[in-house]
PDB file of N, CA and C in Angstrom:
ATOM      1  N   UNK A   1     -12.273  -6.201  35.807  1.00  0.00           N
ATOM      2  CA  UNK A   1     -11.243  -5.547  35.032  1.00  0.00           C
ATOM      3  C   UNK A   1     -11.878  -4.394  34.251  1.00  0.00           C
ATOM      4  N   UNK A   2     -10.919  -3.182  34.326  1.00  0.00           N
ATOM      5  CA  UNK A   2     -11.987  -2.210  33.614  1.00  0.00           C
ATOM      6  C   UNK A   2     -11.326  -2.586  32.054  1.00  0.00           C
ATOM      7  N   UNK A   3     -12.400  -1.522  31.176  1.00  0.00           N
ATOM      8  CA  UNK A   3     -12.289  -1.755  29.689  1.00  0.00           C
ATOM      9  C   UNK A   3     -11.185  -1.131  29.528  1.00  0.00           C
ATOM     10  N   UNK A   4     -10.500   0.120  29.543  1.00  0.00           N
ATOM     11  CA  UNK A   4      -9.318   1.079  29.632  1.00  0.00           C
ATOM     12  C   UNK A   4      -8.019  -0.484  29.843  1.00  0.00           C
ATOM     13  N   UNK A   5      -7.986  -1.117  30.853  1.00  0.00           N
ATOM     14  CA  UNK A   5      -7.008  -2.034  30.881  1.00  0.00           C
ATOM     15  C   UNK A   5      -7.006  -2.975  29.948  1.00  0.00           C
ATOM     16  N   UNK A   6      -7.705  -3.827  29.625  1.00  0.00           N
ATOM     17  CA  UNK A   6      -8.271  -5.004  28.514  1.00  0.00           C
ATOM     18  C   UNK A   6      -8.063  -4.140  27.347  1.00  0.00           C
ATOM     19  N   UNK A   7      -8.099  -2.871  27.186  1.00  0.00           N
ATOM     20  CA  UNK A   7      -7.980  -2.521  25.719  1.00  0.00           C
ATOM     21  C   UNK A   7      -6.535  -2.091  25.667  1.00  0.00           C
ATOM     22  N   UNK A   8      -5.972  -1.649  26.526  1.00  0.00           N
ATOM     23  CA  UNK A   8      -4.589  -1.615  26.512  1.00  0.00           C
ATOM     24  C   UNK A   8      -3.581  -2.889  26.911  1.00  0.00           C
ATOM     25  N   UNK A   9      -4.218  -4.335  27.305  1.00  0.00           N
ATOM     26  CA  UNK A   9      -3.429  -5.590  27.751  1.00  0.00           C
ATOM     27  C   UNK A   9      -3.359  -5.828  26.078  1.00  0.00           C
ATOM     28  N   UNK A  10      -4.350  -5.428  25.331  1.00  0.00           N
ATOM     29  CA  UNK A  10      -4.565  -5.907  23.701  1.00  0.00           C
ATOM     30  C   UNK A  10      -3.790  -5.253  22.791  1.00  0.00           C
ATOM     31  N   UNK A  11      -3.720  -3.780  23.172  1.00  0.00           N
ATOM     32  CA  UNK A  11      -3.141  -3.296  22.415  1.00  0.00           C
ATOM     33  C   UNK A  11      -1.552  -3.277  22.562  1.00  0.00           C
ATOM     34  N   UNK A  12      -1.027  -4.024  23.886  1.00  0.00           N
ATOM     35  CA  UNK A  12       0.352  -3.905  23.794  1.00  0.00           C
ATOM     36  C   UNK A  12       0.670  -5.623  23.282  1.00  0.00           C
ATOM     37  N   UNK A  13      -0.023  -6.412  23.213  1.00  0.00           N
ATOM     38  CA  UNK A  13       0.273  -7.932  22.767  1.00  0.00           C
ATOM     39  C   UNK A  13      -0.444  -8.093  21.394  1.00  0.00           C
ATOM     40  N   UNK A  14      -1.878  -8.024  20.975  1.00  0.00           N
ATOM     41  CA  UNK A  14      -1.895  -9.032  19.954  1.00  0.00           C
ATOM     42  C   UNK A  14      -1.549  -7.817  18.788  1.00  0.00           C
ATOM     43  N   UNK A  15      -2.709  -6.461  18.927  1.00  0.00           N
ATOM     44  CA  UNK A  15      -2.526  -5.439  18.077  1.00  0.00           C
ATOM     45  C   UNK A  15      -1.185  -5.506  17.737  1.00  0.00           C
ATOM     46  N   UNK A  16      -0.159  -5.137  18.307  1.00  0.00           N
ATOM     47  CA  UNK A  16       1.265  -5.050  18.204  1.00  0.00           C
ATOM     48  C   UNK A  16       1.831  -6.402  17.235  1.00  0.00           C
ATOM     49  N   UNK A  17       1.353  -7.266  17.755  1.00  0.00           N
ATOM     50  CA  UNK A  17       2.029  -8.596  16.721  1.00  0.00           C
ATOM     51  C   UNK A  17       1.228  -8.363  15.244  1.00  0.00           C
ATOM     52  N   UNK A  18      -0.018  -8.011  15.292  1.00  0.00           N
ATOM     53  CA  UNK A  18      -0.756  -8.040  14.251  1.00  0.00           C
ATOM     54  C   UNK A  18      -0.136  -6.759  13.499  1.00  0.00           C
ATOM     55  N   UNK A  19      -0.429  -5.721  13.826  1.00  0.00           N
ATOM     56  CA  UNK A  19       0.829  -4.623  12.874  1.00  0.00           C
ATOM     57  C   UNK A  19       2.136  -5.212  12.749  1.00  0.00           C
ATOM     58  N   UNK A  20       2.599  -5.435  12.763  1.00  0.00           N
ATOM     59  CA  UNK A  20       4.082  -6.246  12.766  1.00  0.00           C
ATOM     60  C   UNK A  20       4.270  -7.045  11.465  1.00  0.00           C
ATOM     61  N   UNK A  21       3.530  -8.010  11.774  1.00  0.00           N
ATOM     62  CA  UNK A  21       3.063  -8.772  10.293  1.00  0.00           C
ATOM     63  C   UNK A  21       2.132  -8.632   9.182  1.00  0.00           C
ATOM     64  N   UNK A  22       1.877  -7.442   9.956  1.00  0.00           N
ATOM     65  CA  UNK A  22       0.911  -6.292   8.541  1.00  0.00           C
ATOM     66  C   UNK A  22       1.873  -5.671   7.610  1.00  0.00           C
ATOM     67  N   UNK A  23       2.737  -5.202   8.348  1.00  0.00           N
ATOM     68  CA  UNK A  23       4.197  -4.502   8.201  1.00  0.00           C
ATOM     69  C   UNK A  23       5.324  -5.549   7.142  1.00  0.00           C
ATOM     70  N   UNK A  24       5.805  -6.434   7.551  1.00  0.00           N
ATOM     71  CA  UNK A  24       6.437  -7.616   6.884  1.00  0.00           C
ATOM     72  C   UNK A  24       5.934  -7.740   6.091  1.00  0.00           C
ATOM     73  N   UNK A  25       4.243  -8.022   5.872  1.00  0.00           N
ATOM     74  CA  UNK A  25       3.750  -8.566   4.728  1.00  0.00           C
ATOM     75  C   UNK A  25       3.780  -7.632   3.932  1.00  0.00           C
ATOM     76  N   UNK A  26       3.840  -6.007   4.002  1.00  0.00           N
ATOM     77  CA  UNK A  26       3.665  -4.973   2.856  1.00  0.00           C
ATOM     78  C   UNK A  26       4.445  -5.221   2.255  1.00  0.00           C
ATOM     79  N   UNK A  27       6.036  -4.915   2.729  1.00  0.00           N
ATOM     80  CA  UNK A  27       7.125  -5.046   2.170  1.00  0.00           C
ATOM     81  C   UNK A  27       7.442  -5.982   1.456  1.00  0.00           C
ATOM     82  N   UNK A  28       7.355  -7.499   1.531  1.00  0.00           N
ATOM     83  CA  UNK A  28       7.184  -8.456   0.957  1.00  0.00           C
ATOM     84  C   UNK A  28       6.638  -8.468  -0.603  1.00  0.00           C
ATOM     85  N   UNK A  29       5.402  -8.018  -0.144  1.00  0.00           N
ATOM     86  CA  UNK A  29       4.481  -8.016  -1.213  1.00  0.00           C
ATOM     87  C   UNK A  29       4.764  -6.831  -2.420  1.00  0.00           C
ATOM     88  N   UNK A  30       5.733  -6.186  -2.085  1.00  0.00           N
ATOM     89  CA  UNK A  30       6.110  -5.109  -2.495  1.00  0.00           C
ATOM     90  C   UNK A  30       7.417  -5.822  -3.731  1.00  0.00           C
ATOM     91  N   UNK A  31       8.730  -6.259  -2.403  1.00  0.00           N
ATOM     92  CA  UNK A  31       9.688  -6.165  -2.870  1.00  0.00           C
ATOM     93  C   UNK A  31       9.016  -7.835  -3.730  1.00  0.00           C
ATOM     94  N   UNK A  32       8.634  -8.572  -3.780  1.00  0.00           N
ATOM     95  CA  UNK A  32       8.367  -9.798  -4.173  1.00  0.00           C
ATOM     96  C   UNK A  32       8.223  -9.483  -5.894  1.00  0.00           C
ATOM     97  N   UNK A  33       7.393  -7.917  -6.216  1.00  0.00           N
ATOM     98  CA  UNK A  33       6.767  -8.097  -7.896  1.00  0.00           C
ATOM     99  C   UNK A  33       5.809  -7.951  -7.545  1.00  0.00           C
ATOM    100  N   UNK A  34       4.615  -8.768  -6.938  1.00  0.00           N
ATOM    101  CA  UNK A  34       3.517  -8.653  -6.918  1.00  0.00           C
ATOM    102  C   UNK A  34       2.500  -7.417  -7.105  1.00  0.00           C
ATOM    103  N   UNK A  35       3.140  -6.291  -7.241  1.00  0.00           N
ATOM    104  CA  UNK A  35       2.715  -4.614  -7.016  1.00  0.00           C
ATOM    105  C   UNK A  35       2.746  -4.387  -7.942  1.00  0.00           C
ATOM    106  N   UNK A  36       3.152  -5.190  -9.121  1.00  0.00           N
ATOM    107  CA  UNK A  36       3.378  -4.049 -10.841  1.00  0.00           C
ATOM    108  C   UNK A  36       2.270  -3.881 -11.267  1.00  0.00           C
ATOM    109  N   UNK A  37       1.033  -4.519 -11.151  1.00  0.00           N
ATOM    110  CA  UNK A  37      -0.601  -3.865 -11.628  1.00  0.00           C
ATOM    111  C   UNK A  37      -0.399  -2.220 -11.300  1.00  0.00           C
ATOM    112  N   UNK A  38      -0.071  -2.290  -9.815  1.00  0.00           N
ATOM    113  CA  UNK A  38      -0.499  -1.429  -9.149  1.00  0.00           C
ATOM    114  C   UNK A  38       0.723   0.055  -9.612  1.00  0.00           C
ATOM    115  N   UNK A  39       1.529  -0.561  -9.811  1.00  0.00           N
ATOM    116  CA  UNK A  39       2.825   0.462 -10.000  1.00  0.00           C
ATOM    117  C   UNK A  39       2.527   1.013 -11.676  1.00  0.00           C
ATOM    118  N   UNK A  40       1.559   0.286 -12.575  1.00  0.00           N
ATOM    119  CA  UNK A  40       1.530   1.178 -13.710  1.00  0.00           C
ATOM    120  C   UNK A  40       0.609   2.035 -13.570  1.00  0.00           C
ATOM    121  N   UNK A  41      -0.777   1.614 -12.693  1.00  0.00           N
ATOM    122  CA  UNK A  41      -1.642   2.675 -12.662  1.00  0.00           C
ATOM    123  C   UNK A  41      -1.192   3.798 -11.722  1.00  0.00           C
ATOM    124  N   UNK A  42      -0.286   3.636 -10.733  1.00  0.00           N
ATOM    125  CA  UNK A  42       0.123   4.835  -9.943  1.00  0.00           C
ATOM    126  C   UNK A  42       0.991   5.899 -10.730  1.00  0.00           C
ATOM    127  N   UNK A  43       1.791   5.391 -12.035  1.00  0.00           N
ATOM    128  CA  UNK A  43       2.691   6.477 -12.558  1.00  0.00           C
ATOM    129  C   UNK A  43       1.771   6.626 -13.987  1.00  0.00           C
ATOM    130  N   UNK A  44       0.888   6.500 -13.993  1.00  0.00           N
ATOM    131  CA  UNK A  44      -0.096   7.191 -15.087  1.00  0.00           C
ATOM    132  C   UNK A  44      -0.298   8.137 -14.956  1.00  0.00           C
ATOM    133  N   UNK A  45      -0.013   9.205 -13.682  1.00  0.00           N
ATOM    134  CA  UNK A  45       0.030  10.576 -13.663  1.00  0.00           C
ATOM    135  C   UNK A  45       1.073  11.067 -14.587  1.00  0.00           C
ATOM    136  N   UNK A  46       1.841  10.752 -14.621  1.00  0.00           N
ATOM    137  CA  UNK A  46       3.453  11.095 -14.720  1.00  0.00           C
ATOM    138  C   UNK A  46       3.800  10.929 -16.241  1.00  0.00           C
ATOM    139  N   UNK A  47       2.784   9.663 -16.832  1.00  0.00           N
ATOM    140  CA  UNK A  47       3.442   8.704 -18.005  1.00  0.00           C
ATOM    141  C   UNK A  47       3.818  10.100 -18.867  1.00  0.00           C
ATOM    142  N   UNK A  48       3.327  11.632 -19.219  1.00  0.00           N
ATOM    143  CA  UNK A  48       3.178  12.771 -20.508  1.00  0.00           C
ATOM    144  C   UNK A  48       3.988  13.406 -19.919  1.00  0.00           C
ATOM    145  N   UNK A  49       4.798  13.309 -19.262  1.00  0.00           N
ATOM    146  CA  UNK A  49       5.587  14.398 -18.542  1.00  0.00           C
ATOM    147  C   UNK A  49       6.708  15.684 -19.592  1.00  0.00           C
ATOM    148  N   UNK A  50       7.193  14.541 -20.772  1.00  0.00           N
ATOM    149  CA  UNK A  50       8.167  15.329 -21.327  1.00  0.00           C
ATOM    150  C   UNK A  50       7.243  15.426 -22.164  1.00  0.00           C
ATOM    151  N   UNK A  51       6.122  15.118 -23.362  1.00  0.00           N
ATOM    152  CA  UNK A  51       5.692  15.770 -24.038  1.00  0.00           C
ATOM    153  C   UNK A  51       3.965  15.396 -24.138  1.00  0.00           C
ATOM    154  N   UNK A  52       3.401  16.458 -24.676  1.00  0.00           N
ATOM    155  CA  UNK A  52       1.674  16.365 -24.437  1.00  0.00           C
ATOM    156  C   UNK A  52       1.544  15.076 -25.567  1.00  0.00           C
ATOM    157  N   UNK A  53       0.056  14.926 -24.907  1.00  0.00           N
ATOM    158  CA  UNK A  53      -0.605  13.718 -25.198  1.00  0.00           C
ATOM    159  C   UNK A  53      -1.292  13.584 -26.764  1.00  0.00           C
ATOM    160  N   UNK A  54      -0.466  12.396 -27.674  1.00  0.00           N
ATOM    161  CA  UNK A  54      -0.823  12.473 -28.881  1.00  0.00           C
ATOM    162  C   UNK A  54      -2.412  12.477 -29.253  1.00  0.00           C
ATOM    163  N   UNK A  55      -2.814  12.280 -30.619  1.00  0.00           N
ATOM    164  CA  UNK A  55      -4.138  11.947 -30.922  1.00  0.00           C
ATOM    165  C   UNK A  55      -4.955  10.856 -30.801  1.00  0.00           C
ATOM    166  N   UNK A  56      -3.918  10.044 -31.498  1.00  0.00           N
ATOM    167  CA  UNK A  56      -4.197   8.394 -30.896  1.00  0.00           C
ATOM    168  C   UNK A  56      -4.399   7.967 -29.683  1.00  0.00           C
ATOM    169  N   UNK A  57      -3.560   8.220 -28.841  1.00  0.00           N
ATOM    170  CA  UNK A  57      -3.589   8.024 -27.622  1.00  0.00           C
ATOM    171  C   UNK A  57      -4.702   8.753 -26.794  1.00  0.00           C
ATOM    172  N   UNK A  58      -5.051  10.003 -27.051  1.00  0.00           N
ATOM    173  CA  UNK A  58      -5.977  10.527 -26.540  1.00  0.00           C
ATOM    174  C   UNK A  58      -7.591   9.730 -27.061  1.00  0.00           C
ATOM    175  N   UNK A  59      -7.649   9.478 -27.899  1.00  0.00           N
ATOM    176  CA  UNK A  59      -8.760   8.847 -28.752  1.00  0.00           C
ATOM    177  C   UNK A  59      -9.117   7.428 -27.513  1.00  0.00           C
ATOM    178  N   UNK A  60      -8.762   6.705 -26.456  1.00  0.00           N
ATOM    179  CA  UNK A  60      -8.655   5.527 -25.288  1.00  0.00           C
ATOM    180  C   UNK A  60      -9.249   6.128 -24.331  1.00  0.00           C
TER     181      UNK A  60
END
């Protein structure tokens, strides 16, 4: 069997199931809560938007 076939018998069966439930599990993990660590440090760009950054706060 050449390698070209075996890597494509793989990539249309297990790869495929394995993204799949890579896929399910994001969303999950997403819509579940589990992401809010992650969701305050991602809008820490954003947090000064309407006004600049006090003294105090800058002082952290």
């Amino acid at each position: 069997m050449e390698i070209y076939t075996l890597l494509r018998e793989f990539a249309d069966s297990w790869m495929l199931l394995f993204l799949f439930v890579f896929f399910v599990g994001m969303v999950l993990w997403v819509l579940t809560g589990r992401s809010k660590s992650y969701r305050d440090t991602a809008e820490m760009i954003f947090r000064h938007d309407d006004k600049p950054l006090s003294d105090e706060e800058s002082d952290r």
